[in-house]
PDB file of N, CA and C in Angstrom:
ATOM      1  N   UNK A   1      23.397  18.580  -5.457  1.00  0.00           N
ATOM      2  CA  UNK A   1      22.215  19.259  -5.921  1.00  0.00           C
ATOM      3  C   UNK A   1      21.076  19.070  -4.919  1.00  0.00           C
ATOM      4  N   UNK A   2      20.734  18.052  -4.198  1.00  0.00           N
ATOM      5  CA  UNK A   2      19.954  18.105  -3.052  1.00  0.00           C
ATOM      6  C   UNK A   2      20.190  18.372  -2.233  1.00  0.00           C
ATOM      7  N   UNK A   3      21.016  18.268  -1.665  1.00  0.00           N
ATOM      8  CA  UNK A   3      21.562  19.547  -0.735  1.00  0.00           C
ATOM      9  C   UNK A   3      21.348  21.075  -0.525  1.00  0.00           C
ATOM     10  N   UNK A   4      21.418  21.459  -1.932  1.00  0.00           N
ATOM     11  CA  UNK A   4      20.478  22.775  -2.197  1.00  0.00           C
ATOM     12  C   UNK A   4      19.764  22.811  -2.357  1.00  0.00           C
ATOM     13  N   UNK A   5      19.351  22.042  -2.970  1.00  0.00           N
ATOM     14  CA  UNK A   5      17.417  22.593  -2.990  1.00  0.00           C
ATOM     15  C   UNK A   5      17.110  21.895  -2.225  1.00  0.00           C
ATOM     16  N   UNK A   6      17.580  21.684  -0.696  1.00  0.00           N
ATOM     17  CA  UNK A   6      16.725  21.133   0.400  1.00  0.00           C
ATOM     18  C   UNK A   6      16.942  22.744   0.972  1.00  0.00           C
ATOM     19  N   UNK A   7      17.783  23.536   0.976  1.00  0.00           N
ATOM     20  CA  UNK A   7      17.725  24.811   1.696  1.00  0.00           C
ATOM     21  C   UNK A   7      17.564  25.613   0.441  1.00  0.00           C
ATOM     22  N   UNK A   8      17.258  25.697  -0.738  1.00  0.00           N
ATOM     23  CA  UNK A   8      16.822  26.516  -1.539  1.00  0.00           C
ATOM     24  C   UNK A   8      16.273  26.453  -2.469  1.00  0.00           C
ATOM     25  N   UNK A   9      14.721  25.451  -2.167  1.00  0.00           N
ATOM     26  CA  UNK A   9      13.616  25.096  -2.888  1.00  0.00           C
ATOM     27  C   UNK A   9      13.327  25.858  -4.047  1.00  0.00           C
ATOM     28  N   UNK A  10      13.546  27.294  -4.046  1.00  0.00           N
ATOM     29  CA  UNK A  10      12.911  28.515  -4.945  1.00  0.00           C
ATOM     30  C   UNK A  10      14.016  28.614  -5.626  1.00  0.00           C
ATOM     31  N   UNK A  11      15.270  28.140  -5.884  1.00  0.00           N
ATOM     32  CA  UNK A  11      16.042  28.346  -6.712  1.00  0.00           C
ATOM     33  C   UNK A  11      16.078  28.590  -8.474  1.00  0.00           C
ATOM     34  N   UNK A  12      16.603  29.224  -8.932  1.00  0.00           N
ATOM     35  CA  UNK A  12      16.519  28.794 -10.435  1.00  0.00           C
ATOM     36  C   UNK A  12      17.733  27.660 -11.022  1.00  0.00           C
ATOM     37  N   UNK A  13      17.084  27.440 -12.179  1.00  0.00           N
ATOM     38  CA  UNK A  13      18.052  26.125 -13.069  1.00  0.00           C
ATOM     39  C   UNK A  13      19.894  26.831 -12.686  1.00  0.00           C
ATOM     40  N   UNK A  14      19.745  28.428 -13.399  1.00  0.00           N
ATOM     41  CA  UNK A  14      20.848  29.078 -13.387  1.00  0.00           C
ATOM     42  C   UNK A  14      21.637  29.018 -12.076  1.00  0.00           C
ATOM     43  N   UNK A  15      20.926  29.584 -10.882  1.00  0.00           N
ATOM     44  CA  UNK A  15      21.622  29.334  -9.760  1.00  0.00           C
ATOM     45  C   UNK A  15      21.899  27.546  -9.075  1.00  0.00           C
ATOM     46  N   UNK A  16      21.082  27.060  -9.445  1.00  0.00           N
ATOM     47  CA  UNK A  16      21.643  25.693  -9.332  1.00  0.00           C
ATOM     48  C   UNK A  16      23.069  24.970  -9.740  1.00  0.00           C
ATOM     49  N   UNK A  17      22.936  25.270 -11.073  1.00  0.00           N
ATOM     50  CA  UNK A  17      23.980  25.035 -11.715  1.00  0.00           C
ATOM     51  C   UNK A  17      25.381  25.770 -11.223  1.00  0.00           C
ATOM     52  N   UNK A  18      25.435  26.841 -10.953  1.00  0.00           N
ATOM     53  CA  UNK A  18      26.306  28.110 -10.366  1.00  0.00           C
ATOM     54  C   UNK A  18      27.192  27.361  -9.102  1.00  0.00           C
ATOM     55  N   UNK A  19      26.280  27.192  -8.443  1.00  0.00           N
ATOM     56  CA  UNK A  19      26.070  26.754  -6.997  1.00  0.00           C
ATOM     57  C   UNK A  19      27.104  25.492  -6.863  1.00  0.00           C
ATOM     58  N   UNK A  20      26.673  24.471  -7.962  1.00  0.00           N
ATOM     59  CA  UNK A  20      27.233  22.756  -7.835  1.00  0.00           C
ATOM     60  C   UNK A  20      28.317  22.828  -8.804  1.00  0.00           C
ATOM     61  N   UNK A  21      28.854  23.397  -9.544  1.00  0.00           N
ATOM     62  CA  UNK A  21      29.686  23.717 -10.584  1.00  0.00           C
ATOM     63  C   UNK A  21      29.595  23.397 -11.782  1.00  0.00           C
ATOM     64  N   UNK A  22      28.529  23.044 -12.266  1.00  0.00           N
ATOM     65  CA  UNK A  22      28.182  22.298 -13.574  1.00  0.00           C
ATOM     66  C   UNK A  22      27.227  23.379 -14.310  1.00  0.00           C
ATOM     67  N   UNK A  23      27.400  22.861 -15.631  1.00  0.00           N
ATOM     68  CA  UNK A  23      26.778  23.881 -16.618  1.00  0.00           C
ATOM     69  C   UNK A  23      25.198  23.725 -16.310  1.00  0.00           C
ATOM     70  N   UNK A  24      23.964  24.931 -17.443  1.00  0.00           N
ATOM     71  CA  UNK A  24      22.918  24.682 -16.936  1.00  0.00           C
ATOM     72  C   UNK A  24      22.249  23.290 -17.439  1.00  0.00           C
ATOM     73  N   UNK A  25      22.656  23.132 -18.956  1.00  0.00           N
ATOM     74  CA  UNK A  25      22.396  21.925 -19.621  1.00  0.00           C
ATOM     75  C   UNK A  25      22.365  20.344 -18.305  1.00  0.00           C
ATOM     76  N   UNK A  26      23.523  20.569 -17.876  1.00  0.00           N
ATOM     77  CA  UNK A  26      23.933  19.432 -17.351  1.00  0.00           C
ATOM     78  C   UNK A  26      22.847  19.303 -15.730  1.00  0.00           C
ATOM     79  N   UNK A  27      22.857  20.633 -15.099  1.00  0.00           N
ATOM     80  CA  UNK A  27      22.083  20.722 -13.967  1.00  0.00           C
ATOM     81  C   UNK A  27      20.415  20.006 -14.706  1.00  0.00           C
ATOM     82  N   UNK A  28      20.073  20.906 -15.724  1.00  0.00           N
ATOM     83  CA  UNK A  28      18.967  20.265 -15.836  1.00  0.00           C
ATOM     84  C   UNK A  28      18.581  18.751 -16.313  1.00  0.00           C
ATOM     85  N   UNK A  29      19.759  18.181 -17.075  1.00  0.00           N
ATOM     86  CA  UNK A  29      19.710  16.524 -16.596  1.00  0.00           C
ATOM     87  C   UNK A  29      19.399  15.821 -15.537  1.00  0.00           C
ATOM     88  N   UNK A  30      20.313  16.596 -14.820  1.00  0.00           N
ATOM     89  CA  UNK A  30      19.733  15.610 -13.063  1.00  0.00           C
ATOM     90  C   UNK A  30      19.417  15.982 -12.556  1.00  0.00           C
ATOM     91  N   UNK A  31      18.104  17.592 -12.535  1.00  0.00           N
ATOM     92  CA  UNK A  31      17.312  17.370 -11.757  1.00  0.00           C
ATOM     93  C   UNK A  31      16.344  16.485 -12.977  1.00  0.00           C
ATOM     94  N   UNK A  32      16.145  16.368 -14.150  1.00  0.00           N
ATOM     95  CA  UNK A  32      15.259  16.376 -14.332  1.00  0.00           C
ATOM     96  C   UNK A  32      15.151  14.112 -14.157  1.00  0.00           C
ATOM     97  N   UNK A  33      16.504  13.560 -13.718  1.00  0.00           N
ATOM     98  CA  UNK A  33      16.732  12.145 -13.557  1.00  0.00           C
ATOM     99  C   UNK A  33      15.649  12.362 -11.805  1.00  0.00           C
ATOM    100  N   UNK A  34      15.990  13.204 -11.053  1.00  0.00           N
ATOM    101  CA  UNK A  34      15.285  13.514  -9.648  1.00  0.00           C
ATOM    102  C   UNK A  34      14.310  13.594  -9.711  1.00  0.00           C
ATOM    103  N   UNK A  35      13.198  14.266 -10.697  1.00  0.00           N
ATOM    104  CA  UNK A  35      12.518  14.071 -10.797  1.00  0.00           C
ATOM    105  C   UNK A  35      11.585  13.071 -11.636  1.00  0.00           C
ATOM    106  N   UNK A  36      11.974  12.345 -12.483  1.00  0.00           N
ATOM    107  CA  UNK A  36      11.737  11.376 -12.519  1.00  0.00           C
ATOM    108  C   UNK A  36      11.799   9.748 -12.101  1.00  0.00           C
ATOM    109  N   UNK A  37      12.985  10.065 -11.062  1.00  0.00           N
ATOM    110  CA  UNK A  37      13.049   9.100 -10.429  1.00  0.00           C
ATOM    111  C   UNK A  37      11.960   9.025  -8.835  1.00  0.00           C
ATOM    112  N   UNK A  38      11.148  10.646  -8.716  1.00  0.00           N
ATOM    113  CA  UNK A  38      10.682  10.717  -7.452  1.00  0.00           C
ATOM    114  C   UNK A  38      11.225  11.316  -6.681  1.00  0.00           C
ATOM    115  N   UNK A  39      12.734  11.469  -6.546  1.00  0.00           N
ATOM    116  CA  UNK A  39      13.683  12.738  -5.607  1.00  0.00           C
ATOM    117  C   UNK A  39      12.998  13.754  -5.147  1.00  0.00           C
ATOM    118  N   UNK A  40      12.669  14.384  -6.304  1.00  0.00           N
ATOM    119  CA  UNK A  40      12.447  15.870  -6.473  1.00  0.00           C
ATOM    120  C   UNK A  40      11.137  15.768  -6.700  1.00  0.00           C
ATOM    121  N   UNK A  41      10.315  16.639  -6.665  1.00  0.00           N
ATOM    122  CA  UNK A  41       8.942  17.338  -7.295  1.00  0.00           C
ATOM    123  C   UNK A  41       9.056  18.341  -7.505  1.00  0.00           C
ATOM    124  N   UNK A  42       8.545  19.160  -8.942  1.00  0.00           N
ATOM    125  CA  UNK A  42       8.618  20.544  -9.102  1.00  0.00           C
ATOM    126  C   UNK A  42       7.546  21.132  -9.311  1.00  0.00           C
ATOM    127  N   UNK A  43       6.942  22.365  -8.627  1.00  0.00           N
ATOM    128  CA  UNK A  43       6.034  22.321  -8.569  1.00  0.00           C
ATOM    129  C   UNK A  43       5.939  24.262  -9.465  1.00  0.00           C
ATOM    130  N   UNK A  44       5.084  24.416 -10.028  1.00  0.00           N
ATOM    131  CA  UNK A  44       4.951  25.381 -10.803  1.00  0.00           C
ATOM    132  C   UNK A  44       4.219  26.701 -10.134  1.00  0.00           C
ATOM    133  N   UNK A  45       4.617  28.060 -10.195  1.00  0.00           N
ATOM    134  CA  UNK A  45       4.150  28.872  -9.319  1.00  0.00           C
ATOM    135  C   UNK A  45       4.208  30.362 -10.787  1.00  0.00           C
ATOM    136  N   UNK A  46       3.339  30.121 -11.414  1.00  0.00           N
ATOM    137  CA  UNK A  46       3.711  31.269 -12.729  1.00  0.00           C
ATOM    138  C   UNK A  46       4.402  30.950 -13.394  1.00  0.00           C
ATOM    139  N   UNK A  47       5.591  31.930 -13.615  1.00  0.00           N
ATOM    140  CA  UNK A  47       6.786  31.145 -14.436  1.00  0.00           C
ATOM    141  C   UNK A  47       8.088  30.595 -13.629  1.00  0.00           C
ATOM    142  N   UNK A  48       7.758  30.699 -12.220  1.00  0.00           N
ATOM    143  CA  UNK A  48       9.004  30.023 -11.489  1.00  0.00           C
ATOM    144  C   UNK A  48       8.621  28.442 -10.990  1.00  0.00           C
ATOM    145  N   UNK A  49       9.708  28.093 -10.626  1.00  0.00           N
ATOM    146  CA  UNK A  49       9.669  26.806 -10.227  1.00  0.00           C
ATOM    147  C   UNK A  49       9.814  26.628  -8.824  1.00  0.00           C
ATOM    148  N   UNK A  50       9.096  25.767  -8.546  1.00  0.00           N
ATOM    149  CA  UNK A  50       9.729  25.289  -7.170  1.00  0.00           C
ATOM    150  C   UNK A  50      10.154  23.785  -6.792  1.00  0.00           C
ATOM    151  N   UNK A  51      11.045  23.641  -5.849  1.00  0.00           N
ATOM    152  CA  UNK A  51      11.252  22.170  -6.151  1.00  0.00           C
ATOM    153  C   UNK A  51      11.253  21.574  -4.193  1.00  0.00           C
ATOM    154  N   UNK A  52      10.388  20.565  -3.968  1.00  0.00           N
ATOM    155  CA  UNK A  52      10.448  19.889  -2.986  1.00  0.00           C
ATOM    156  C   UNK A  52      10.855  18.489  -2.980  1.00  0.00           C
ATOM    157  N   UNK A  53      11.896  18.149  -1.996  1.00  0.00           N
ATOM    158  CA  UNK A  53      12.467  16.745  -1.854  1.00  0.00           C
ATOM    159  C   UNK A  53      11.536  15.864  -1.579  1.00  0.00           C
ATOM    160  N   UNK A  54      11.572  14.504  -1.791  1.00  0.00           N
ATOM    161  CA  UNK A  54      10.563  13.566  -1.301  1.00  0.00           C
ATOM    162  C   UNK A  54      11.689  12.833   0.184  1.00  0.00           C
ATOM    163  N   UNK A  55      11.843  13.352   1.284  1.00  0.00           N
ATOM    164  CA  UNK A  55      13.064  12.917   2.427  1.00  0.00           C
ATOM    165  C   UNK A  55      12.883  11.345   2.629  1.00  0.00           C
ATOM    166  N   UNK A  56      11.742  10.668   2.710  1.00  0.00           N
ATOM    167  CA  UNK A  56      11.203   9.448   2.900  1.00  0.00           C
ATOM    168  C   UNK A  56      12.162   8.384   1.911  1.00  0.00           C
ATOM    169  N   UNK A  57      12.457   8.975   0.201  1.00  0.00           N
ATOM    170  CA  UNK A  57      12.872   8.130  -0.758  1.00  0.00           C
ATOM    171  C   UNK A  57      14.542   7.541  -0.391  1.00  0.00           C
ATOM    172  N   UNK A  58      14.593   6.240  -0.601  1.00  0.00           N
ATOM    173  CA  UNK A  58      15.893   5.777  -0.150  1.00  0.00           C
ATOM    174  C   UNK A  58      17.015   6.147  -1.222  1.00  0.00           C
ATOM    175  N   UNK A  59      18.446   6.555  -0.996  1.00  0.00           N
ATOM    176  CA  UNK A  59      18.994   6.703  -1.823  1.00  0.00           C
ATOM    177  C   UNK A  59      19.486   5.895  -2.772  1.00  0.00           C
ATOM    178  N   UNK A  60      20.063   5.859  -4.194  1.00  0.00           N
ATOM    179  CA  UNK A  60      19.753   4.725  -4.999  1.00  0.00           C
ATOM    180  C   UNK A  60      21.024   4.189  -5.336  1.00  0.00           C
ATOM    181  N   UNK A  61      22.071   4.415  -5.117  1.00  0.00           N
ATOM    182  CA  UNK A  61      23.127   3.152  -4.965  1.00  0.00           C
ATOM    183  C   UNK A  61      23.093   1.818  -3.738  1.00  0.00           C
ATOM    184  N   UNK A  62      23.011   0.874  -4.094  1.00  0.00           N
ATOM    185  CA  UNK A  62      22.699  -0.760  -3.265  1.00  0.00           C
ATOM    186  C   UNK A  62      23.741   0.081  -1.825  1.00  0.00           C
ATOM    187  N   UNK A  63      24.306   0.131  -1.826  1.00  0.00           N
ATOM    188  CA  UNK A  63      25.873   0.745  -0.720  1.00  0.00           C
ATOM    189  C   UNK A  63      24.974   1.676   0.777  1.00  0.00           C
ATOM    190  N   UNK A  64      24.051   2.412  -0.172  1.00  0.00           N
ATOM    191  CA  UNK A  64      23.507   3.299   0.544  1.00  0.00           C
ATOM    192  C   UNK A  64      22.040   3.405   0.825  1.00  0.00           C
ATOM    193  N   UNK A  65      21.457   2.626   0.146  1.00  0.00           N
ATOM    194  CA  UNK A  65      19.863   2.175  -0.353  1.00  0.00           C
ATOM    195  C   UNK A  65      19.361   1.986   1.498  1.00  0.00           C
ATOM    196  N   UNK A  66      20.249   1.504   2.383  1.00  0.00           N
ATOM    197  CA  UNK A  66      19.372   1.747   3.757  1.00  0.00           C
ATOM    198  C   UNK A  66      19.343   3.443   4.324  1.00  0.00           C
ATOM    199  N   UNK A  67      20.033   3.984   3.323  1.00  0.00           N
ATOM    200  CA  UNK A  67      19.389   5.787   4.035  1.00  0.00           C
ATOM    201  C   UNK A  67      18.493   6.357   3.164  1.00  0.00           C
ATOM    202  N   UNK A  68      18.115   7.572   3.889  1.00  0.00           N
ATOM    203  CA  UNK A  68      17.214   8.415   2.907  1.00  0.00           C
ATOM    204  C   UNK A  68      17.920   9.519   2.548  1.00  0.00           C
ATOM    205  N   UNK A  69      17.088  10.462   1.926  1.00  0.00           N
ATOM    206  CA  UNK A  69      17.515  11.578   1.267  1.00  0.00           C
ATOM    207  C   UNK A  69      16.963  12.498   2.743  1.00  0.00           C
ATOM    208  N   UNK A  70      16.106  12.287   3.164  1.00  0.00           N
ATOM    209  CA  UNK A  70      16.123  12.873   4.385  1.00  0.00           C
ATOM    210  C   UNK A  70      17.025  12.788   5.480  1.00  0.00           C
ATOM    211  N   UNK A  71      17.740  11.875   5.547  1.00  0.00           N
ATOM    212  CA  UNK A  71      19.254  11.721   6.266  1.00  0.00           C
ATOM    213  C   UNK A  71      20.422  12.514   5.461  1.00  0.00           C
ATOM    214  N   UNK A  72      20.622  12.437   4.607  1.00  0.00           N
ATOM    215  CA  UNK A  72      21.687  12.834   3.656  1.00  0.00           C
ATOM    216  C   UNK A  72      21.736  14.276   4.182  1.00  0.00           C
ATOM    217  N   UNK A  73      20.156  15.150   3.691  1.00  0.00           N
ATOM    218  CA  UNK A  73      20.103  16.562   4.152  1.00  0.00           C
ATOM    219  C   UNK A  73      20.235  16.707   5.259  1.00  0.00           C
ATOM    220  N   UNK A  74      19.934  15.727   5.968  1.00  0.00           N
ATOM    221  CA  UNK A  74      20.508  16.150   7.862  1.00  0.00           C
ATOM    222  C   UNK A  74      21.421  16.533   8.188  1.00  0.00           C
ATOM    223  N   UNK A  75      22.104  15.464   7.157  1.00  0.00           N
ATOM    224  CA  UNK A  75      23.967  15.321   7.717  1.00  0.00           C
ATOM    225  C   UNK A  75      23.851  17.110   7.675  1.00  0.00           C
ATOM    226  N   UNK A  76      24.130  17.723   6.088  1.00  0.00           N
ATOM    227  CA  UNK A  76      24.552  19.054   5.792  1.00  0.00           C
ATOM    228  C   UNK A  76      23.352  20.255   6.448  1.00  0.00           C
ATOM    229  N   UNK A  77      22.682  19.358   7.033  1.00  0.00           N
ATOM    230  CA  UNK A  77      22.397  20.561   7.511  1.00  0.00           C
ATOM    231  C   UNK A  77      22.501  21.144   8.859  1.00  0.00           C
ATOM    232  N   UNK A  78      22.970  19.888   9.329  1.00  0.00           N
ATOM    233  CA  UNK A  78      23.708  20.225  10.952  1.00  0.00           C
ATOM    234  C   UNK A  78      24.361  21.417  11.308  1.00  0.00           C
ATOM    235  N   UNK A  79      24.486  21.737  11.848  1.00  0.00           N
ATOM    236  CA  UNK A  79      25.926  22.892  12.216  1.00  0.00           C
ATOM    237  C   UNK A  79      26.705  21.909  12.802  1.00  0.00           C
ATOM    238  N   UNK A  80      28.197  22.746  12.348  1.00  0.00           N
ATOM    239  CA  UNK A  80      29.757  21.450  12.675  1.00  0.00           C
ATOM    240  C   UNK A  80      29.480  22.024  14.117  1.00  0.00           C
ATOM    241  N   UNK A  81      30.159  20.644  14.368  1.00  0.00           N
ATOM    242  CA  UNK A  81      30.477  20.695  15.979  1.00  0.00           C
ATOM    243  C   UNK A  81      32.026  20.453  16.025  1.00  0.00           C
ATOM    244  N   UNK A  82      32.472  21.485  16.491  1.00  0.00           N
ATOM    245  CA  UNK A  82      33.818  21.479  16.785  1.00  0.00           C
ATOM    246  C   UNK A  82      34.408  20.511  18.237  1.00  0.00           C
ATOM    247  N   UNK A  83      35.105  19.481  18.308  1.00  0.00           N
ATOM    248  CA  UNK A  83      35.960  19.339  18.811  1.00  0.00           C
ATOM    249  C   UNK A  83      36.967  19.946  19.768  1.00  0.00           C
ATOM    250  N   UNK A  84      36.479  20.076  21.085  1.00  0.00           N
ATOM    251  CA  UNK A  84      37.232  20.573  22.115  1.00  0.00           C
ATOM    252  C   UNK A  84      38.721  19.212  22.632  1.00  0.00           C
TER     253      UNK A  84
END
């Protein structure tokens, strides 16, 4: 789910959910754990939403707690490099 809404901030709940394979109920659980944990911010624009990552916040399993969420989106957002 951060993964996408690092490249598709303007998304809706519906396409979120679509996207990660989980129902909408369930999408809106964890963003709404993201945003209360600080992940996420959503920021209100009429009746749409928008949602910006906080990249700085460390990720929250002990295993991984020395990266950020701003690394994580790096990884996927690289282009593969193929192997000659």
């Amino acid at each position: 789910m951060l993964v996408y809404l690092g490249s598709s901030p303007d998304a809706r709940l519906k396409d979120i959910a679509e996207v990660v394979g989980i129902t909408e109920r369930s999408a809106h659980g964890i963003l709404q754990d993201l945003i209360d944990g600080g992940y996420v911010t959503k920021l209100k624009a009429g009746r749409r939403n928008s949602y910006a990552l906080n990249p700085n916040l460390a990720l929250r399993h002990p295993a991984e707690a020395n990266h950020s969420i701003g690394e994580l989106i790096n990884v996927f957002a690289s282009p593969n490099i193929e192997s000659k």
